[in-house]
Each structure stands twice: as structure tokens, then as C-alpha cells.
Protein backbone atom coordinates (compact mmCIF):
# COMPACT_ATOMS: atom_id res chain seq x y z
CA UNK A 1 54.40 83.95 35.79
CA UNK A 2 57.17 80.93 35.67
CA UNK A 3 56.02 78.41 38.36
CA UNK A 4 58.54 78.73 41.39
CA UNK A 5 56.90 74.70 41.80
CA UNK A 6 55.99 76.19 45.65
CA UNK A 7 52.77 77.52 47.78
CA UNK A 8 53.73 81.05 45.76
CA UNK A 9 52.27 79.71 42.93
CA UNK A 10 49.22 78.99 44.03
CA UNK A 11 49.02 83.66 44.05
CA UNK A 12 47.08 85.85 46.95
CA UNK A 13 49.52 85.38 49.46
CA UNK A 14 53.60 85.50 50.91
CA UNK A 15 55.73 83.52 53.16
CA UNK A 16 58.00 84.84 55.90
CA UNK A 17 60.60 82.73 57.86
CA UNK A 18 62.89 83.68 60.51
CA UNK A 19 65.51 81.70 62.82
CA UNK A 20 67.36 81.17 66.05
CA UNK A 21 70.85 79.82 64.71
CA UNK A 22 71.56 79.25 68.24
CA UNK A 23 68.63 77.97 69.27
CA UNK A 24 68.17 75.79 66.49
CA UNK A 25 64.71 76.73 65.97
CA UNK A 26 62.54 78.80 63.51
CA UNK A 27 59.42 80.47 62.52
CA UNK A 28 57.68 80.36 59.18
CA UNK A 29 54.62 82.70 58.44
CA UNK A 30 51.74 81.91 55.76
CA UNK A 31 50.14 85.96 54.94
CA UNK A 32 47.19 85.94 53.03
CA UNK A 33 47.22 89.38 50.72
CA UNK A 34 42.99 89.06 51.93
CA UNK A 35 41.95 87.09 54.75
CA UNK A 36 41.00 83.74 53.40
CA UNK A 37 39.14 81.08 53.96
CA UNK A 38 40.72 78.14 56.07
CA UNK A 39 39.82 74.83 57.39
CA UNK A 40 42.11 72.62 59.40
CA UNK A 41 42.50 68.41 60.15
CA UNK A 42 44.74 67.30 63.18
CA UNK A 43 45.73 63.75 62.88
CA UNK A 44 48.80 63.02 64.71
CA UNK A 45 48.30 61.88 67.98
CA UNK A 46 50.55 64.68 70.22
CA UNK A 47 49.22 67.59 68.10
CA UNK A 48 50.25 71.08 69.63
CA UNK A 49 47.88 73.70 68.24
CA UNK A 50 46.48 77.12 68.86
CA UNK A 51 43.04 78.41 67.67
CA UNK A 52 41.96 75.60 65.91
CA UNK A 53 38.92 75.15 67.23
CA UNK A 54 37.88 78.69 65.50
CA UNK A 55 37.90 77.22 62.17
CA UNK A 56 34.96 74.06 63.41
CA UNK A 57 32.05 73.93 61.28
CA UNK A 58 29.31 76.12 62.36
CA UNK A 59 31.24 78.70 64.27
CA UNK A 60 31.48 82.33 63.93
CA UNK A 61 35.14 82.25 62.02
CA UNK A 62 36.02 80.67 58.11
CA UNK A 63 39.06 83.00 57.56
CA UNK A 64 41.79 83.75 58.76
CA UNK A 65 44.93 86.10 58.40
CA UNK A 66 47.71 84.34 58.92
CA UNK A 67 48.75 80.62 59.68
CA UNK A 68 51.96 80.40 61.55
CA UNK A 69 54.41 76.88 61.64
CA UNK A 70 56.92 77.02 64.54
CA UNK A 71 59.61 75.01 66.38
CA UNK A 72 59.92 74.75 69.81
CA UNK A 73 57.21 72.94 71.09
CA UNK A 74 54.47 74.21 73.57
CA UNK A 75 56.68 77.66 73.35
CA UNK A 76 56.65 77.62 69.65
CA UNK A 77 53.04 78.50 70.28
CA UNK A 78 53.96 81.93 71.37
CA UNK A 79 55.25 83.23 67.60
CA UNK A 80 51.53 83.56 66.78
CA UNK A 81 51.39 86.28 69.64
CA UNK A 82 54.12 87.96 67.63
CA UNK A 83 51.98 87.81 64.22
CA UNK A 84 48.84 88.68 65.99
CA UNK A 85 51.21 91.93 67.10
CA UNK A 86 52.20 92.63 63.99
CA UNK A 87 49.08 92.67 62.26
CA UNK A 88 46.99 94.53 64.88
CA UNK A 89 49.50 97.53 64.57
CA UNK A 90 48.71 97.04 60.83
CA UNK A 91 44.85 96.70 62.04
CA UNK A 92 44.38 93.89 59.99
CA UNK A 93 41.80 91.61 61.23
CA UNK A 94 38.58 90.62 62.46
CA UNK A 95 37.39 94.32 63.97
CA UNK A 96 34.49 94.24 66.01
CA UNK A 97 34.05 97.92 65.91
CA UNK A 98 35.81 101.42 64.79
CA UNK A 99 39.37 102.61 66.10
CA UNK A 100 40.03 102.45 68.68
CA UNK A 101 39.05 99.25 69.37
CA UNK A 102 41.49 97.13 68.27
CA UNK A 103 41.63 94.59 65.55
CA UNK A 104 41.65 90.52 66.31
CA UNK A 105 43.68 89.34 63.82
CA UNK A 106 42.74 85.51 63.19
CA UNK A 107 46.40 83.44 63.54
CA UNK A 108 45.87 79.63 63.79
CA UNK A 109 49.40 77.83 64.69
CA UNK A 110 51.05 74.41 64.86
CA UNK A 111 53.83 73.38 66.59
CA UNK A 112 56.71 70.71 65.87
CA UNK A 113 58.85 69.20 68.78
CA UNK A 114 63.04 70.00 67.88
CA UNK A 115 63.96 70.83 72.02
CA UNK A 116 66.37 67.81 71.80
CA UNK A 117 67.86 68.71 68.96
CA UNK A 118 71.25 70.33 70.87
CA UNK A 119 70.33 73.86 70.46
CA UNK A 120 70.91 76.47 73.35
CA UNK A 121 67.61 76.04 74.84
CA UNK A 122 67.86 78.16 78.10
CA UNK A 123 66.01 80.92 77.01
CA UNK A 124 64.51 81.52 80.73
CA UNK A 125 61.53 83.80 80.64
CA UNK A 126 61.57 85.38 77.15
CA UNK A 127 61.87 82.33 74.91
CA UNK A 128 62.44 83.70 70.84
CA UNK A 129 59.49 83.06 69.32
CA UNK A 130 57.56 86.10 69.85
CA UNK A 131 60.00 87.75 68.01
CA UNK A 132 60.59 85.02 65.23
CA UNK A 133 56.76 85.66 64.94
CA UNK A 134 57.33 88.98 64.17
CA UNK A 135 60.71 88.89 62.05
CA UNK A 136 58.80 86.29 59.77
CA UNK A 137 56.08 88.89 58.90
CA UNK A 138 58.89 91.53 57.84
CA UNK A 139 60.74 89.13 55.75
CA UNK A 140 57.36 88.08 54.08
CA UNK A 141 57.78 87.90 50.13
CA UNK A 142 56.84 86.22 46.99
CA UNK A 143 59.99 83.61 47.10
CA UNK A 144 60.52 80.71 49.50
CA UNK A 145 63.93 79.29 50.87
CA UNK A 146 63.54 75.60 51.33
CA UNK A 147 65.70 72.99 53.58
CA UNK A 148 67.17 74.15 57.15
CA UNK A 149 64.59 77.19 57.26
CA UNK A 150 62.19 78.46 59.33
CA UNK A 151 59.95 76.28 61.43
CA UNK A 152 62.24 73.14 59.71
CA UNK A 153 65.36 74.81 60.74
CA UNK A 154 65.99 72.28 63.62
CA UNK A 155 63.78 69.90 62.73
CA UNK A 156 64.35 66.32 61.95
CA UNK A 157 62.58 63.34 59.94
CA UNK A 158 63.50 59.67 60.99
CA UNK A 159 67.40 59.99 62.03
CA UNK A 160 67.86 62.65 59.19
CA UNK A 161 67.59 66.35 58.85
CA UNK A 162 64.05 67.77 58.38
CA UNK A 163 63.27 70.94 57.28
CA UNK A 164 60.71 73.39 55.01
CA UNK A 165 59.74 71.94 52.17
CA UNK A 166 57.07 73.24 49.59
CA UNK A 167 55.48 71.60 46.22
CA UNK A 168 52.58 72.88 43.65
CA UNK A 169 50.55 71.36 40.63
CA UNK A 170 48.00 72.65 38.22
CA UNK A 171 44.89 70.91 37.04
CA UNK A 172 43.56 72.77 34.29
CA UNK A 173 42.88 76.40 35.72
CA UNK A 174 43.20 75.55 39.25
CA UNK A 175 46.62 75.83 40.83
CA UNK A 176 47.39 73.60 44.71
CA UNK A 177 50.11 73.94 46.66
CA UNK A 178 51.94 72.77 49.71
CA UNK A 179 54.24 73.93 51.98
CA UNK A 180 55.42 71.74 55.45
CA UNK A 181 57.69 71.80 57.95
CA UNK A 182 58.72 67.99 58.24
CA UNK A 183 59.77 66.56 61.80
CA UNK A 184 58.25 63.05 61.36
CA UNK A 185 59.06 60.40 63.86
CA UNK A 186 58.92 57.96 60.82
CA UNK A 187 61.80 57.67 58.02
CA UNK A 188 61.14 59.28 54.22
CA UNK A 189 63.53 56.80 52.69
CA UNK A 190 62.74 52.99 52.03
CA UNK A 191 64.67 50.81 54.95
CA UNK A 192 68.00 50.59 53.59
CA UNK A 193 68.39 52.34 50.82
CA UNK A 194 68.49 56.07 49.73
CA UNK A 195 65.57 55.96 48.01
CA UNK A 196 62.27 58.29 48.54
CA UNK A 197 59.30 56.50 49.86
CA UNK A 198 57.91 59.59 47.71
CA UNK A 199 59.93 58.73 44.69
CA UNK A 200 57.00 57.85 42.26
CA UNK A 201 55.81 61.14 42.92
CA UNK A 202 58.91 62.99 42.10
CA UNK A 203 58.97 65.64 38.87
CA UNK A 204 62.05 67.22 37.17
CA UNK A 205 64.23 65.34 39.80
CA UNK A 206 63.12 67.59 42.72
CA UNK A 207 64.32 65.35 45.35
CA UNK A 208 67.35 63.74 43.86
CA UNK A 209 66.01 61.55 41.27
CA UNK A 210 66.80 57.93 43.33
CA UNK A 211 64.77 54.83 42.22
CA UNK A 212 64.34 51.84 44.00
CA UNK A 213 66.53 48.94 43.72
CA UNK A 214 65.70 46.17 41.55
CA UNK A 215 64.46 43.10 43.26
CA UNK A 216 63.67 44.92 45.85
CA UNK A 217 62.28 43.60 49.24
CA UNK A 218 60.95 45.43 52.04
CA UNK A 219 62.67 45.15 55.22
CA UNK A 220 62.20 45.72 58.96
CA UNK A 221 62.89 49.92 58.90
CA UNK A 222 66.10 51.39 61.22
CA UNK A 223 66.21 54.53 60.64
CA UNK A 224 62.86 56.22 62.10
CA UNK A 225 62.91 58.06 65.47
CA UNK A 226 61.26 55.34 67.70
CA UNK A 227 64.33 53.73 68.75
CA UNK A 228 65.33 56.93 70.65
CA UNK A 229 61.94 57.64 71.86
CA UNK A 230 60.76 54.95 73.81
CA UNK A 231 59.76 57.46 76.46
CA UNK A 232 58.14 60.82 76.14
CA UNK A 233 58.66 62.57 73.01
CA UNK A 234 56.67 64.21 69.87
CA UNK A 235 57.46 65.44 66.12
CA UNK A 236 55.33 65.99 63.53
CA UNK A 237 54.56 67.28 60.13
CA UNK A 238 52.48 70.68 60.36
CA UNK A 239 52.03 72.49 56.92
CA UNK A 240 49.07 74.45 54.89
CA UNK A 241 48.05 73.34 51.52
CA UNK A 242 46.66 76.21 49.54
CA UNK A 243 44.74 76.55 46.25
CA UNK A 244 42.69 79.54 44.13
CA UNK A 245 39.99 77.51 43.73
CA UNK A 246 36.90 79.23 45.46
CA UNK A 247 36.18 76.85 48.56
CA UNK A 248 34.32 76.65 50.99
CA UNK A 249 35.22 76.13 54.85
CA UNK A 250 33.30 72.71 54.50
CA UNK A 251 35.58 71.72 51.37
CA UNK A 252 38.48 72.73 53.10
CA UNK A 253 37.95 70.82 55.42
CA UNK A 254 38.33 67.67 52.83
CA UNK A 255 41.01 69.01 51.42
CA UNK A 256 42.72 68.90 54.61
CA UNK A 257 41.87 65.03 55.21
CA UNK A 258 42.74 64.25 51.82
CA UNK A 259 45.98 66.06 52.09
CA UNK A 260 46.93 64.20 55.26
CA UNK A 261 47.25 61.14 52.70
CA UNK A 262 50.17 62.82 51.81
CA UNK A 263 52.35 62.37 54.77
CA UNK A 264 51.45 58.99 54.88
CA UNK A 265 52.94 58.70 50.82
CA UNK A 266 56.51 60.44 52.00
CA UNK A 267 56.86 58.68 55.70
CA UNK A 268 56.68 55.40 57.52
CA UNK A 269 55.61 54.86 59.97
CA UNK A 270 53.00 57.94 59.86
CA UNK A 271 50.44 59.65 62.34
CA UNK A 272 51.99 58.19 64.85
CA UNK A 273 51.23 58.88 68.79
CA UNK A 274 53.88 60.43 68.75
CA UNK A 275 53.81 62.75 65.94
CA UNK A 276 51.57 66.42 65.47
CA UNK A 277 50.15 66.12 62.15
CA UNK A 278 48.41 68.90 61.17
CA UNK A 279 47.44 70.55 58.11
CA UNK A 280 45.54 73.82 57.34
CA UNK A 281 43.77 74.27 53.99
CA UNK A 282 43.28 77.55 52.65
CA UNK A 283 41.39 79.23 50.07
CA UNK A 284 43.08 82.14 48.11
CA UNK A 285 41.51 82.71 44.72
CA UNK A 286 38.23 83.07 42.52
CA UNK A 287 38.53 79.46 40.35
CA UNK A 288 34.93 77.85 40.57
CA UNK A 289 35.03 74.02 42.14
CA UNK A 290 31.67 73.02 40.73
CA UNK A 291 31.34 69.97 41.65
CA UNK A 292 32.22 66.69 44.30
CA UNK A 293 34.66 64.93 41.35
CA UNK A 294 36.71 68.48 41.10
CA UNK A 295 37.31 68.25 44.38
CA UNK A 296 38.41 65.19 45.08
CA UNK A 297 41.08 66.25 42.10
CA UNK A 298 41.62 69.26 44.01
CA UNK A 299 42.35 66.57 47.37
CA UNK A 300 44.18 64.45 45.62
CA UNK A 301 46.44 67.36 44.50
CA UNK A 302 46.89 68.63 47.76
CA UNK A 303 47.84 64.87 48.82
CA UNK A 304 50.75 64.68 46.14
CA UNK A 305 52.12 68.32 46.64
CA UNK A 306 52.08 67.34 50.84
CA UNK A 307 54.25 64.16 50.13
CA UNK A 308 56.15 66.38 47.55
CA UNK A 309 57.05 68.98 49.58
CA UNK A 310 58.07 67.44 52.36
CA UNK A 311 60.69 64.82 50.62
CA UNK A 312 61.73 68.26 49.26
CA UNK A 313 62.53 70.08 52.63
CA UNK A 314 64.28 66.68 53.38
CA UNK A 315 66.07 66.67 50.52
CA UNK A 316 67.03 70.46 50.64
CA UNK A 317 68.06 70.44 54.18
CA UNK A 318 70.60 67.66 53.48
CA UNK A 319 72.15 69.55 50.83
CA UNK A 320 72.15 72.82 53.04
């Protein structure tokens, strides 16, 4: 199959998105075709999260059956109640007995802040997500919009537009992937110029093909978020990073740090207080990992398709 260079490559799973166009918000859905193994690392300092304390080491849960990426803030949180919907009526998930008991489908979510972004945000007591939650899962499919969609749809990244952004390499048999939602508080483009901090990372021009200038000197950035949120606040970059190699929970978990690098390679300033960051790690396929250098090839993978894909859903959602 010709690499779509997104998370679809990566096989065993689909991607749904849905948006408010009046809201300015959006919902994008990660569907595993089996439930699959996940781990999760939360580094940004104003994370909002649900049921990520399932996936700890030791407890009862390693997979899950959906991952879901929202706008919206604290009522983003609410488009996983729309997946878990969706799924139960499906009955897929973790079933603790015959029909009719129901299914507990397994839906870890992040959140990303875009409420000051000028959308109609007077949704009184039935704020969209719920159903975004749910219009993501029926527009699920093997392809992948990038730019102003889904959970980026209203996002932003420094003083420019954020947005959905997805990346994917192959090492030998093993494919990685990435897909994010980037709303950093820090800038992706060296101060004053147009130029990726990503750029070395770039292939087949993905993200506009700019190069530093020569003689180049570092300057004092003016183009991040923190000059317009000296008060309260929060963004952040949520995504999932995905690969077929066999993993376990406890090397998803390090692929999950490691791919946290990646954020770091594509904005400055990064993990701030102020930003989310979260990644989930999942495992989709049958590809043995046999051993601690093979994964830290596997991390370092997941690190360059993070920075990747999230100059990408930059890029796109300027162009959009």
C-alpha cells in the first residue's frame, strides 16, 4: 500500500474528525480495528485528561478502544462520552459479563484550550462535543484531512494557526506514526523568520521546504502566546503516536517519553505551565521489538514523526 506519510500507515486502525464551524472547535477520534495496547506520558504542566490513570503500570487495563483529541477545554472532555456511546451500542469493549450487561468501552482523552479563539461559545447546557464524539466515529476511515480539522480546527500555535497534523516513518519492517493536534503556547518558526524550528526534519518538502537564513543568529522570540497570557490560560499539544511493532504497556510507556522529545524539536518554548502535553502510544500490529536498542529506534521515530506532524498541521492549516 502507497504510504499516505500519516498514522494510517502505521495499519490496524482509522481516524474520524468532526467540527463546530461555529464554534470553532473539533473532535478527532483514533479507532483501533482490535483494542490495542496503550500507554500514555503527560508533560505539560495544565494537562486536561480523562482516564489516564487506567493505563498506570500495574493496573487492571493495557488496551484500549479508542483515544479521543478534542477542543474545548474541560468540556472537550465530554466527546469521549460520545465515543464511549457509540461503541457500547456497537458492544465493543471491556465486558465484564454476557448481554445484557453492557460493554465498558476503554476511551482515554486529552483536551486542548481554543475558548478564546472567537468562536460562538454559548453553548449553555448541551455544549457539542458529545456529539462531535459521536460524528467522529461515523466519519472514521482509512484517510486523514490535515490543517483546520478536527480537534486542531480552532486551535492555535504561537500567534499562528494550529491545527491536525500527522507524520510516519519506517525502520526496516516496523512502521511509527504520529498524529497531533498542535495548540502550543510556544512558536514553530525560528524568531523572525519563516523558517521551521522542525526544518531539519522535513522530507519531500512536507512543510514548505524553508531553510534557515545564512548567518543566522538567534534572537529574543515574539511570536509565542505568552505575551497574551500573562494571566490564566492553557494550550497544548495532545496527539497518539502509533506503531505495529508488538509492545508492551511498559514500552509504551517509553515510547511516549521519547516522543514528547518531539514537541520540544517543532516548538519553543515547550512544556510549558501553561501548555497540556500529552501523548498516548499505542500498539497496533504483530512486528517483534526484540530488544532495548530497537526500541529506542522505535522512540526516536516516534520523536521525529511528533515534531513532523505537528509543523505539518501548522503548515496545512495556514494553507487551508
Amino acid at each position: 500500500m502507497e504510504s499516505q506519510n500519516s498514522i494510517i500507515d502505521v495499519g490496524g486502525l482509522r481516524v474520524g474528525q468532526a467540527h463546530d464551524a461555529s464554534a470553532m472547535t473539533g473532535v478527532t477520534v483514533i479507532l483501533p480495528d482490535e483494542a490495542a495496547t496503550c500507554a500514555v506520558d503527560v508533560r505539560g504542566g495544565g494537562p486536561g485528561t480523562r482516564e489516564t490513570d487506567t493505563l498506570n503500570d500495574g493496573g487492571l487495563i493495557d488496551k484500549v478502544h479508542a483515544i479521543v483529541l478534542s477542543g474545548g477545554s474541560v468540556y472537550g472532555l465530554a466527546a469521549a462520552d460520545g465515543v464511549c456511546a457509540w461503541l457500547g451500542q456497537k458492544r465493543i469493549g471491556y465486558a465484564p459479563g454476557p448481554s445484557p450487561i453492557p460493554v465498558s468501552p476503554i476511551v482515554p482523552s486529552a483536551i486542548l484550550f481554543d475558548n478564546a479563539n472567537g468562536g460562538d461559545k454559548d453553548w449553555g447546557l448541551e455544549p457539542p462535543f458529545r456529539q462531535l464524539g459521536i460524528q467522529a466515529c461515523e466519519n472514521a476511515g482509512h484517510s486523514l484531512k490535515l490543517g483546520k480539522q478536527g480537534a486542531g480546527y480552532g486551535a492555535t500555535a504561537g500567534i499562528y494557526f494550529g491545527g491536525v497534523g500527522s507524520a510516519s516513518e519506517r525502520i526496516d519492517r516496523v512502521t511509527v506514526g504520529a498524529l497531533i493536534a498542535a495548540n502550543p503556547v510556544g512558536s514553530p518558526y525560528m524568531p523572525g523568520t519563516d523558517c521551521p524550528w522542525a526544518w531539519a526534519l522535513e522530507r519531500d518538502g512536507e512543510f514548505g521546504g524553508k531553510r534557515p537564513p545564512q548567518d543566522y543568529i538567534l534572537q529574543a522570540a515574539t511570536d509565542t502566546k505568552l505575551a497574551f497570557l500573562k494571566g490564566a490560560g492553557q494550550s497544548t499539544v495532545i496527539g497518539v503516536v502509533a506503531t505495529n511493532a508488538a509492545l508492551t504497556q511498559k514500552q509504551l510507556k517509553r515510547i511516549s517519553i521519547m516522543a514528547q522529545d518531539g514537541i520540544a524539536m517543532a516548538v519553543q518554548p515547550s512544556h510549558t505551565p501553561l501548555d497540556g502535553d500529552t501523548i498516548f502510544a499505542l500498539s497496533t500490529g504483530t512486528q517483534k521489538c526484540e530488544s532495548p536498542v530497537a526500541l529506542a529506534e522505535i522512540g526516536a521515530a516516534a520523536s521525529r514523526c511528533v515534531a513532523r506532524a505537528l509543523m505539518r498541521g501548522v503548515y496545512e492549516a495556514k494553507r487551508d
